[in-house]
PDB file of N, CA and C in Angstrom:
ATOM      1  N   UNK A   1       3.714  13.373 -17.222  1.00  0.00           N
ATOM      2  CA  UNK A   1       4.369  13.235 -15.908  1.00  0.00           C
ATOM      3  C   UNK A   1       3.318  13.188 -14.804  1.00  0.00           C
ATOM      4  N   UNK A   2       2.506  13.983 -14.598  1.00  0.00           N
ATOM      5  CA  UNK A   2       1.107  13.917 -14.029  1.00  0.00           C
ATOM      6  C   UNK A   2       0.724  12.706 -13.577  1.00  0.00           C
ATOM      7  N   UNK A   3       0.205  12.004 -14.979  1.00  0.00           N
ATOM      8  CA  UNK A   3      -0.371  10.845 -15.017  1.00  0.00           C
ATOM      9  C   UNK A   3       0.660   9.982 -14.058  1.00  0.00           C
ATOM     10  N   UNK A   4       1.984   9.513 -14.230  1.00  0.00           N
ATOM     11  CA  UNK A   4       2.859   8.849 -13.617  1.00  0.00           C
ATOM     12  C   UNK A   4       2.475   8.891 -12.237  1.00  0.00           C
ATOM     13  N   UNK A   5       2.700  10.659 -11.724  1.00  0.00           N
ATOM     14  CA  UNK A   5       2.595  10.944 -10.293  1.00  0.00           C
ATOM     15  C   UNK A   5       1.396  10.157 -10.070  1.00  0.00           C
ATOM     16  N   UNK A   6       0.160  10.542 -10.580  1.00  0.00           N
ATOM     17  CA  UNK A   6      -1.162  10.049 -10.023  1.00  0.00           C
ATOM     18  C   UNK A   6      -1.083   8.330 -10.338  1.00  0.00           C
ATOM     19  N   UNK A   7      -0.521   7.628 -10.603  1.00  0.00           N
ATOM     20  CA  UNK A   7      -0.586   6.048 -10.837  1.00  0.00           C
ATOM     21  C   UNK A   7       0.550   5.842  -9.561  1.00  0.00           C
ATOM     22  N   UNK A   8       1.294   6.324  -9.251  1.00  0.00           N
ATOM     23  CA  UNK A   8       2.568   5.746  -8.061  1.00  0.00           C
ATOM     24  C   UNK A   8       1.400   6.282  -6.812  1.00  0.00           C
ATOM     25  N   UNK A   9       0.787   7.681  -6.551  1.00  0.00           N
ATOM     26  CA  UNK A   9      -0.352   7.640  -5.939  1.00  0.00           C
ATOM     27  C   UNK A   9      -1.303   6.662  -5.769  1.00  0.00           C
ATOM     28  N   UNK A  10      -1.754   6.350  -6.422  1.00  0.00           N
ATOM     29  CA  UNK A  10      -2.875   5.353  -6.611  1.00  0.00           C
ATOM     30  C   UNK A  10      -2.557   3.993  -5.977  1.00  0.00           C
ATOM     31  N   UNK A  11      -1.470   3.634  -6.688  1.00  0.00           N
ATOM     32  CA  UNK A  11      -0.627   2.438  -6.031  1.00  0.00           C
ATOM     33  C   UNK A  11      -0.108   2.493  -4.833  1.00  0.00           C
ATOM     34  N   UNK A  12       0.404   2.975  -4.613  1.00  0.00           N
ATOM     35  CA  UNK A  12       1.251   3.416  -3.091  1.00  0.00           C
ATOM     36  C   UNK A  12       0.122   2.812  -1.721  1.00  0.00           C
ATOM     37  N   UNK A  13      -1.305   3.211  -1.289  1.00  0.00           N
ATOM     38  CA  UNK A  13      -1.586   2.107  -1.151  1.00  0.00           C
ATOM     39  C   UNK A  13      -1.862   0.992  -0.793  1.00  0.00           C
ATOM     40  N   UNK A  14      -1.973   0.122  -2.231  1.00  0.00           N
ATOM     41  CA  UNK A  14      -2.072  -1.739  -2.513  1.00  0.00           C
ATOM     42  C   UNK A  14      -0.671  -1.781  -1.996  1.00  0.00           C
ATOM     43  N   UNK A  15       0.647  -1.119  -2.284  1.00  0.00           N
ATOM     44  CA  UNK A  15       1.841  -2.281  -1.909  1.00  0.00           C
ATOM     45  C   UNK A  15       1.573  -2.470  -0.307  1.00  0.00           C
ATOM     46  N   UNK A  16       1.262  -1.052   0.266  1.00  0.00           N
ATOM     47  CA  UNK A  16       1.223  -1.382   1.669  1.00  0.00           C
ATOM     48  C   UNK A  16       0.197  -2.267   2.552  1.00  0.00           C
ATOM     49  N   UNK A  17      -1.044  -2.458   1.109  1.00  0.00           N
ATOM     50  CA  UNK A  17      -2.071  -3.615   1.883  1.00  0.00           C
ATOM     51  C   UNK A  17      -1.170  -4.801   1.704  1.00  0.00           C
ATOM     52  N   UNK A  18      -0.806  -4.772   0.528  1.00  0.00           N
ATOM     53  CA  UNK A  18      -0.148  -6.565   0.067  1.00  0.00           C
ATOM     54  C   UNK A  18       1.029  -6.443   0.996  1.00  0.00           C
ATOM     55  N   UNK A  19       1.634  -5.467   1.478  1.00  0.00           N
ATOM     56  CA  UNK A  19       2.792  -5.564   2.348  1.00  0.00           C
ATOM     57  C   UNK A  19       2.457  -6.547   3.745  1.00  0.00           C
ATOM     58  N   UNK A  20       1.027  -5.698   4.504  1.00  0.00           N
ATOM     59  CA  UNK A  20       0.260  -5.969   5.860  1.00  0.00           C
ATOM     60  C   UNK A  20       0.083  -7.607   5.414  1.00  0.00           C
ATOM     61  N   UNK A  21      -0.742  -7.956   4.429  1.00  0.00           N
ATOM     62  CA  UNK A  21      -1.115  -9.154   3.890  1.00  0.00           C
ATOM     63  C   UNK A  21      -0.380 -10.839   4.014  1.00  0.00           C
ATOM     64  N   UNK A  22       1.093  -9.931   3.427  1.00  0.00           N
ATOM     65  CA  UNK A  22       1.984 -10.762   3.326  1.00  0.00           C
ATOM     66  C   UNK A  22       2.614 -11.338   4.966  1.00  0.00           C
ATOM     67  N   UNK A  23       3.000 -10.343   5.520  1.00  0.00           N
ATOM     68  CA  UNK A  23       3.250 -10.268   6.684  1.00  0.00           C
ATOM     69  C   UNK A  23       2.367 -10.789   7.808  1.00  0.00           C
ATOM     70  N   UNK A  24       0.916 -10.684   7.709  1.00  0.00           N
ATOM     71  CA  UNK A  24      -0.314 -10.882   8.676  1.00  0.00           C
ATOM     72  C   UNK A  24       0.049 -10.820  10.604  1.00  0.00           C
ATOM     73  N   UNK A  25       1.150  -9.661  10.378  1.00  0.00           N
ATOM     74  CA  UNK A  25       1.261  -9.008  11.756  1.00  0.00           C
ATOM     75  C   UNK A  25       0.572  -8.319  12.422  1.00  0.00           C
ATOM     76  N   UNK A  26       0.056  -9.120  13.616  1.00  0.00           N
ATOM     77  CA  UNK A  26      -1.278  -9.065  14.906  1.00  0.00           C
ATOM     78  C   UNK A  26      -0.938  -7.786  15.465  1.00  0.00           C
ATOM     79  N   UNK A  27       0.097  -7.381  15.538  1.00  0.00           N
ATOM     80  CA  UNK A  27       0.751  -6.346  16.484  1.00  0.00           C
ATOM     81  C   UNK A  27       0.225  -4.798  15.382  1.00  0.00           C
ATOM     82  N   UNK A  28       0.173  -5.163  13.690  1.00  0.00           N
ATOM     83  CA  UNK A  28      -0.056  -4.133  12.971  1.00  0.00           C
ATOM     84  C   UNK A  28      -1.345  -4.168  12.518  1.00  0.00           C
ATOM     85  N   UNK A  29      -2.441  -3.775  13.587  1.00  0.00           N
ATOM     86  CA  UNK A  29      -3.735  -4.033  12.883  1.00  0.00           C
ATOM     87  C   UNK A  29      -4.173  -3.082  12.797  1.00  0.00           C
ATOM     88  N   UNK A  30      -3.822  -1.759  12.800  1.00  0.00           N
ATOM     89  CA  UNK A  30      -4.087  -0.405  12.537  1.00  0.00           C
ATOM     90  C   UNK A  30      -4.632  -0.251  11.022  1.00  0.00           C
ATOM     91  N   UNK A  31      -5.577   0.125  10.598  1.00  0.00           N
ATOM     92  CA  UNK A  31      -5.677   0.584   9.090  1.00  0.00           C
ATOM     93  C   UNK A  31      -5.017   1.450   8.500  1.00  0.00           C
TER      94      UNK A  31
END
């Protein structure tokens, strides 16, 4: 179960770069 937690961690994240990415909203250029 650990392991799970620490991989949705890990990931959590890339979705929100590929989220910014996808989107390429000027207004969200905050890191």
């Amino acid at each position: 179960f650990i392991y799970i937690a620490l991989g949705i961690l890990w990931a959590l994240p890339f979705k929100y770069v590929f989220r910014g990415v996808g989107q390429n909203d000027p207004d969200q250029d905050n890191p």
